[in-house]
Every structure is written in C-alpha cells, then in structure tokens.
PDB file of N, CA and C in Angstrom:
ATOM      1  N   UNK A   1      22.626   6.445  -7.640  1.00  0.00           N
ATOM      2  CA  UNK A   1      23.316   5.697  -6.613  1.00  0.00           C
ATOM      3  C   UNK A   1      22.297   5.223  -5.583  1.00  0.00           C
ATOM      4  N   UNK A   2      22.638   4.318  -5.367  1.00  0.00           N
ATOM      5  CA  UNK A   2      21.195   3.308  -4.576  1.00  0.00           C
ATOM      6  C   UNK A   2      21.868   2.120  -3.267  1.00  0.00           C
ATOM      7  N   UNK A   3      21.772   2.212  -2.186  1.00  0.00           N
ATOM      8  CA  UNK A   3      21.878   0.753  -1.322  1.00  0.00           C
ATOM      9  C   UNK A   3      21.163  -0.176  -1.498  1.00  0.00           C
ATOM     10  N   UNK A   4      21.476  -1.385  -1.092  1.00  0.00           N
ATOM     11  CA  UNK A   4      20.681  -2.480  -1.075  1.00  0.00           C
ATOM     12  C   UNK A   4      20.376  -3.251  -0.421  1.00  0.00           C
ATOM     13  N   UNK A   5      19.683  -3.643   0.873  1.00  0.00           N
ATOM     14  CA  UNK A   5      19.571  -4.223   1.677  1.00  0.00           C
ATOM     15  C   UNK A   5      19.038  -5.656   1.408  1.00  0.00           C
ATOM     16  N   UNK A   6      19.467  -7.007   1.993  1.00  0.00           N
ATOM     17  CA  UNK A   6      19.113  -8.348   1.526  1.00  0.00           C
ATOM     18  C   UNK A   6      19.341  -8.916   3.398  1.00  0.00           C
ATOM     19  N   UNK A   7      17.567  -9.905   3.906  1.00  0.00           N
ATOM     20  CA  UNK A   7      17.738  -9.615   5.174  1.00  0.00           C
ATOM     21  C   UNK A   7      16.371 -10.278   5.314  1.00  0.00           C
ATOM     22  N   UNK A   8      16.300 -11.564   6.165  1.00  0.00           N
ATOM     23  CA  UNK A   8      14.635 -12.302   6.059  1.00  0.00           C
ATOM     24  C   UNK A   8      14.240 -11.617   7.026  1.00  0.00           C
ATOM     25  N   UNK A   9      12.801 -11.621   7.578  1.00  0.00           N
ATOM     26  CA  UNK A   9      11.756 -11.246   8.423  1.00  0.00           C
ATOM     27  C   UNK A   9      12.447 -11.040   9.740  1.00  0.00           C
ATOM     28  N   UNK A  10      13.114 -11.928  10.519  1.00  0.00           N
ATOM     29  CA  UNK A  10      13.403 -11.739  11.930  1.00  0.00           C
ATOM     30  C   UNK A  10      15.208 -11.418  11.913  1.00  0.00           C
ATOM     31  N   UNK A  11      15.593 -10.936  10.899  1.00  0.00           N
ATOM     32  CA  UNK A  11      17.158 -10.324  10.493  1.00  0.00           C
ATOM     33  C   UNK A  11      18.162 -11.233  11.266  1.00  0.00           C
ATOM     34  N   UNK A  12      17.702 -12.107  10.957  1.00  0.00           N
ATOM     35  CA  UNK A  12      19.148 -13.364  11.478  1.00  0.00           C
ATOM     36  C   UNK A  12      20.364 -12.828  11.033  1.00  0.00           C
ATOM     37  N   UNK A  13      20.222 -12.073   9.103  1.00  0.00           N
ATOM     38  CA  UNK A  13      21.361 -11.911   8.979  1.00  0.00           C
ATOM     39  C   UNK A  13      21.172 -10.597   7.890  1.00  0.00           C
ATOM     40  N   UNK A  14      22.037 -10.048   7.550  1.00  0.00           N
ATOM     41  CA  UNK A  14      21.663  -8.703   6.764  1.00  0.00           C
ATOM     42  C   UNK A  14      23.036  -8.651   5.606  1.00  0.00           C
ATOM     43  N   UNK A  15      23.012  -8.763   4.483  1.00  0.00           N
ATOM     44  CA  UNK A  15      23.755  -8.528   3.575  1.00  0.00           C
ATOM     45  C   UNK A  15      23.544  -6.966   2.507  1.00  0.00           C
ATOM     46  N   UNK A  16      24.293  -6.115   2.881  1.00  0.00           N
ATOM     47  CA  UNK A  16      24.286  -4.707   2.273  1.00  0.00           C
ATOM     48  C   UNK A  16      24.951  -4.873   1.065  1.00  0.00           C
ATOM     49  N   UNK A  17      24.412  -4.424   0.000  1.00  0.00           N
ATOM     50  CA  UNK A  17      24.996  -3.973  -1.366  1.00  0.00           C
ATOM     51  C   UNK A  17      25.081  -2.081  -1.146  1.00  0.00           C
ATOM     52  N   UNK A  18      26.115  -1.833  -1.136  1.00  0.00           N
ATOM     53  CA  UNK A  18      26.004   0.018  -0.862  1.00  0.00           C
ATOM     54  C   UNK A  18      26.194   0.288  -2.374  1.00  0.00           C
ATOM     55  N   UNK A  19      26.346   2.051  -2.717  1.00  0.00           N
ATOM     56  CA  UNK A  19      26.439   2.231  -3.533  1.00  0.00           C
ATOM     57  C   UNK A  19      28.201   2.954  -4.029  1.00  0.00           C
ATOM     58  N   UNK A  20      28.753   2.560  -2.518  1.00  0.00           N
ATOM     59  CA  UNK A  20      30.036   2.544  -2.900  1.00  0.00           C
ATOM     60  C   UNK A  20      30.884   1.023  -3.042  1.00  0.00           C
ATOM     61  N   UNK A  21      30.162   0.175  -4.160  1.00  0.00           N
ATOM     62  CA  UNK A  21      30.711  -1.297  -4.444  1.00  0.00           C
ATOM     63  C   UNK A  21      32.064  -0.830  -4.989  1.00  0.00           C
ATOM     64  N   UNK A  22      33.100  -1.870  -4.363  1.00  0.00           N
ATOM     65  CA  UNK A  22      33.790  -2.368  -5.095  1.00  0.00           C
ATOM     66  C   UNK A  22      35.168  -1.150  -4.452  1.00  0.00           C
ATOM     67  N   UNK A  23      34.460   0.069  -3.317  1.00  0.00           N
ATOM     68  CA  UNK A  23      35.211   0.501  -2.603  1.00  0.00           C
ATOM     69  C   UNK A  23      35.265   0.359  -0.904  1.00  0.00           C
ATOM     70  N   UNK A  24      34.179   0.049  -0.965  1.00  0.00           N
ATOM     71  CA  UNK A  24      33.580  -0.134   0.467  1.00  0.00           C
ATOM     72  C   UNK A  24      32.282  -1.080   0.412  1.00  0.00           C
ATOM     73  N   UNK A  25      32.319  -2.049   0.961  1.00  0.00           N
ATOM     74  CA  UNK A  25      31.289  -3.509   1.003  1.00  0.00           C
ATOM     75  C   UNK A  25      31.775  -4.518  -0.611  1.00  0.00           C
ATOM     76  N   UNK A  26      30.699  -5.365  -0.629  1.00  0.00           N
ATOM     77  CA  UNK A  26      29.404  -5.472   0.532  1.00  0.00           C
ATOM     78  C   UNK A  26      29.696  -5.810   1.603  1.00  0.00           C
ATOM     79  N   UNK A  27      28.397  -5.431   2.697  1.00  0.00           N
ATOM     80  CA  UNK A  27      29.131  -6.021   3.774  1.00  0.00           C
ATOM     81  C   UNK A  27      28.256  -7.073   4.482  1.00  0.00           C
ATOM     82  N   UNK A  28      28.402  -7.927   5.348  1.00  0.00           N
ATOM     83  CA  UNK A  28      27.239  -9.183   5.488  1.00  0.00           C
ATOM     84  C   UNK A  28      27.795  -9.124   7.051  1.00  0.00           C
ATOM     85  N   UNK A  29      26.423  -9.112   8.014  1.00  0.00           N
ATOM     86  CA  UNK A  29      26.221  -9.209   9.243  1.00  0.00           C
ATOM     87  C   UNK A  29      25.827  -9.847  10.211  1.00  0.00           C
ATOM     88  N   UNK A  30      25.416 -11.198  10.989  1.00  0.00           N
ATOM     89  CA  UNK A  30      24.931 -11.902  11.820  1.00  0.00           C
ATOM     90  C   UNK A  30      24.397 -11.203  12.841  1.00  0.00           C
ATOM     91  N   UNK A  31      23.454 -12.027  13.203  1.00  0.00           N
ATOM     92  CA  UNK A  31      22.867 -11.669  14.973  1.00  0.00           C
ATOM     93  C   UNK A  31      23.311 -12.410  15.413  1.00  0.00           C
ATOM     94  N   UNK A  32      23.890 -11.880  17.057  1.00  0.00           N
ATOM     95  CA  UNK A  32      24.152 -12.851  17.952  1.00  0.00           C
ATOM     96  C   UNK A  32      23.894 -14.394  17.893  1.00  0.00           C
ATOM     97  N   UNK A  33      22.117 -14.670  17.793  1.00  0.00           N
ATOM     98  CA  UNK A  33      21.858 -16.144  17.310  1.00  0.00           C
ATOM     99  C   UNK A  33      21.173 -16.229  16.859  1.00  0.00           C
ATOM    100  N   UNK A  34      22.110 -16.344  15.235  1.00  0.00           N
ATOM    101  CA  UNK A  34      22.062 -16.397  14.238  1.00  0.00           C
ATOM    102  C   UNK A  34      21.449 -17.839  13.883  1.00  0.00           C
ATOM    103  N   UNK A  35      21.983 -18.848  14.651  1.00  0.00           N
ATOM    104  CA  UNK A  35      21.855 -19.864  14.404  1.00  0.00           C
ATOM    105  C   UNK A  35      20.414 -20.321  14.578  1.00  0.00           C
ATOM    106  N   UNK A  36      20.145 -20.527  15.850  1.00  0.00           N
ATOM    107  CA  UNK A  36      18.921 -20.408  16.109  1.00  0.00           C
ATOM    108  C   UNK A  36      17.416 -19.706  15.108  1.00  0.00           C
ATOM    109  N   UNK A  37      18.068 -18.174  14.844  1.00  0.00           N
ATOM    110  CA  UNK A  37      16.808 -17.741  13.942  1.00  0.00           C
ATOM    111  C   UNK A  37      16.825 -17.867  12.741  1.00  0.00           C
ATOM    112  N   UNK A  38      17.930 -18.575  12.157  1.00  0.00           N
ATOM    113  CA  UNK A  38      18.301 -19.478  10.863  1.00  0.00           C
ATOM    114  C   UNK A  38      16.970 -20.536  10.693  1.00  0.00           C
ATOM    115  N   UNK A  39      17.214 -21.149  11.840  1.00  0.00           N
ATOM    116  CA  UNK A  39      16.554 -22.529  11.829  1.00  0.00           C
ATOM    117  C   UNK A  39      15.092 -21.841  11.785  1.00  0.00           C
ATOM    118  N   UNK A  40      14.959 -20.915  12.580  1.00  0.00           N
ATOM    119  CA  UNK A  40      13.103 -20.713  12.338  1.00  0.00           C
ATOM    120  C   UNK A  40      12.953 -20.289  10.881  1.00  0.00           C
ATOM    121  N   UNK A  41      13.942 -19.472  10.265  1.00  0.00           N
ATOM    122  CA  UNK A  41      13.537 -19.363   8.852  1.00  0.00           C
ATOM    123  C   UNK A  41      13.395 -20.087   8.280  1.00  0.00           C
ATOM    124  N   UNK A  42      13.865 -21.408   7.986  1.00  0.00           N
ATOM    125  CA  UNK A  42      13.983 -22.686   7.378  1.00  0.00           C
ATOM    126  C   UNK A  42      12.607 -23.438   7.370  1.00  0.00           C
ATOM    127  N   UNK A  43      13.046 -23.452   8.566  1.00  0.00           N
ATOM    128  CA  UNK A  43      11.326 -23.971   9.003  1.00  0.00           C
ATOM    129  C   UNK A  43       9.951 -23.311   8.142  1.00  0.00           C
ATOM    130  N   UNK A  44      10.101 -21.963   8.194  1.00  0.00           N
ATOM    131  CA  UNK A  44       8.920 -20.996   7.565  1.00  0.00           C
ATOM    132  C   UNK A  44       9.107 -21.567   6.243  1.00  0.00           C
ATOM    133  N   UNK A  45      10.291 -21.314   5.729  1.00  0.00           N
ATOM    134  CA  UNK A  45      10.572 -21.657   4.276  1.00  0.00           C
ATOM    135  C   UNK A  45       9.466 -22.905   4.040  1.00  0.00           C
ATOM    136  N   UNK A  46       9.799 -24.170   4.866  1.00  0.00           N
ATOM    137  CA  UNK A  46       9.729 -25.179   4.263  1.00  0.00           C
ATOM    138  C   UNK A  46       8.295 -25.701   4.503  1.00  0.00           C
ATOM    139  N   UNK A  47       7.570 -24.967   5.628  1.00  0.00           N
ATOM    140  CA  UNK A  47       5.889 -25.133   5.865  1.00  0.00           C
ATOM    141  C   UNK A  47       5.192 -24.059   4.679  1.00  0.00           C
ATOM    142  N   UNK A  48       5.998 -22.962   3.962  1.00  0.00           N
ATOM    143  CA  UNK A  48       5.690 -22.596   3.015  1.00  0.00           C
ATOM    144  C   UNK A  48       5.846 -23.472   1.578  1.00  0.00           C
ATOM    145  N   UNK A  49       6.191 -24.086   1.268  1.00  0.00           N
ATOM    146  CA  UNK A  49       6.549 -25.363   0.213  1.00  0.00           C
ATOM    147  C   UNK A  49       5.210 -26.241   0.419  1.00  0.00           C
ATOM    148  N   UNK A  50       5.225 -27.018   1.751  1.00  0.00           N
ATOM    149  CA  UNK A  50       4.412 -28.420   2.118  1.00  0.00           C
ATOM    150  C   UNK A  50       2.929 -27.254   1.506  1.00  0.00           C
ATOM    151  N   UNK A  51       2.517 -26.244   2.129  1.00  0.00           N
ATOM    152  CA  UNK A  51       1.593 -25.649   1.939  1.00  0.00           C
ATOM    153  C   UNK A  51       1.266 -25.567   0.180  1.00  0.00           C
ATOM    154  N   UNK A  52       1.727 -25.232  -0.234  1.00  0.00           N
ATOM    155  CA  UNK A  52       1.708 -24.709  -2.137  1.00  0.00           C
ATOM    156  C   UNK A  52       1.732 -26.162  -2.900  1.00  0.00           C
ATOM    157  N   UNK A  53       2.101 -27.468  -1.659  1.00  0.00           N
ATOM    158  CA  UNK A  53       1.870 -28.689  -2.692  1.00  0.00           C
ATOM    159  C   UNK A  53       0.841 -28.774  -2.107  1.00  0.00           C
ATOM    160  N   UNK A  54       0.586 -29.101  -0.531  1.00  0.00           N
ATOM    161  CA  UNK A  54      -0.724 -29.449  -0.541  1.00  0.00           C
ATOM    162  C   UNK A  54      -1.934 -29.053  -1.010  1.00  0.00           C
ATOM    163  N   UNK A  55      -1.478 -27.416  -1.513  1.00  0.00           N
ATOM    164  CA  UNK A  55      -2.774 -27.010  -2.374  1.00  0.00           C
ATOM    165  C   UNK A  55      -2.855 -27.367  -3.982  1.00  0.00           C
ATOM    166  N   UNK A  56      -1.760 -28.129  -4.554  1.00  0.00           N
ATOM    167  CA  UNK A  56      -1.566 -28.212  -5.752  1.00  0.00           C
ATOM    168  C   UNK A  56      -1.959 -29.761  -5.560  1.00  0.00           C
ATOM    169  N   UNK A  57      -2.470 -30.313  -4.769  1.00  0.00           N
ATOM    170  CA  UNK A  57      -2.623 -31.903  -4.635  1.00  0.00           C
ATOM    171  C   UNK A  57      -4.351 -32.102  -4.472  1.00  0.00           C
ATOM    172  N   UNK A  58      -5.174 -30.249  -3.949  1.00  0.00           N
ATOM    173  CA  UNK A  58      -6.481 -30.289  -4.199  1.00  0.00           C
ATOM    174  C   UNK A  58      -6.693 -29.794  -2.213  1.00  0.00           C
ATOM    175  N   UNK A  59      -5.776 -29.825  -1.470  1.00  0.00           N
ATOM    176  CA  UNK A  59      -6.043 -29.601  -0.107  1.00  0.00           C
ATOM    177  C   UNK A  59      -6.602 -27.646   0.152  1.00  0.00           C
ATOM    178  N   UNK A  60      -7.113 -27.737   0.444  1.00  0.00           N
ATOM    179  CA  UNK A  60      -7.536 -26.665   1.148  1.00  0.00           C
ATOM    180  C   UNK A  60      -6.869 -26.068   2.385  1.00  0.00           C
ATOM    181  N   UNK A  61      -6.271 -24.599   2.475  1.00  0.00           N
ATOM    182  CA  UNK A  61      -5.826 -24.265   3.757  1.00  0.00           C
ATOM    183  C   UNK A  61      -5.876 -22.572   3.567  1.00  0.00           C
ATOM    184  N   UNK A  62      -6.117 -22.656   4.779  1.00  0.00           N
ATOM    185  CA  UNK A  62      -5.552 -20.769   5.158  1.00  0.00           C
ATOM    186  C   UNK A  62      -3.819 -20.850   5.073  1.00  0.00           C
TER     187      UNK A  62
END
C-alpha cells in the first residue's frame, strides 16, 4: 500500500492518489493563487521547450 503525490515545484496544486482509492480520494488541492503560480509554471514549461529546440537547431546555452 503506497500514496501518491502529483504537485509541480512551487505546489500551485497537489493531486493525492492514497492508498485507500476508490474509498477515500483522490483528492486534488489548490493554493490560494493558484492562478498566478499556474502561469509561472507554464512559463518554465515553455522556456524549457524554446531551450531543447534551440539546442536541437545547433544553439548553445546553459
């Protein structure tokens, strides 16, 4: 029997898999602003993308 926690870097939002499924959860949680630290994840997401082409195009970066 095992939990499961699902939940990015700055916990905008937290989705639990417990190991009592299907009697209790899952259960899924917000932060206050949520919204807001949504958008910075997105953002990370998507300067992580531009990054992995620009290196697949021959660019160099830290």
């Amino acid at each position: 029997m095992a939990d499961c926690l699902v939940f990015p870097p700055n916990f905008a939002w937290t989705m639990a898999f417990t190991h009592e499924d299907g009697w209790l959860g899952p259960f899924f949680a917000t932060h206050p602003n949520v919204d807001r630290l949504d958008a910075a994840n997105l953002a990370q997401i998507r300067k992580q993308r531009e990054l992995v082409e620009a290196r697949a195009k021959g660019w160099a970066g830290s």
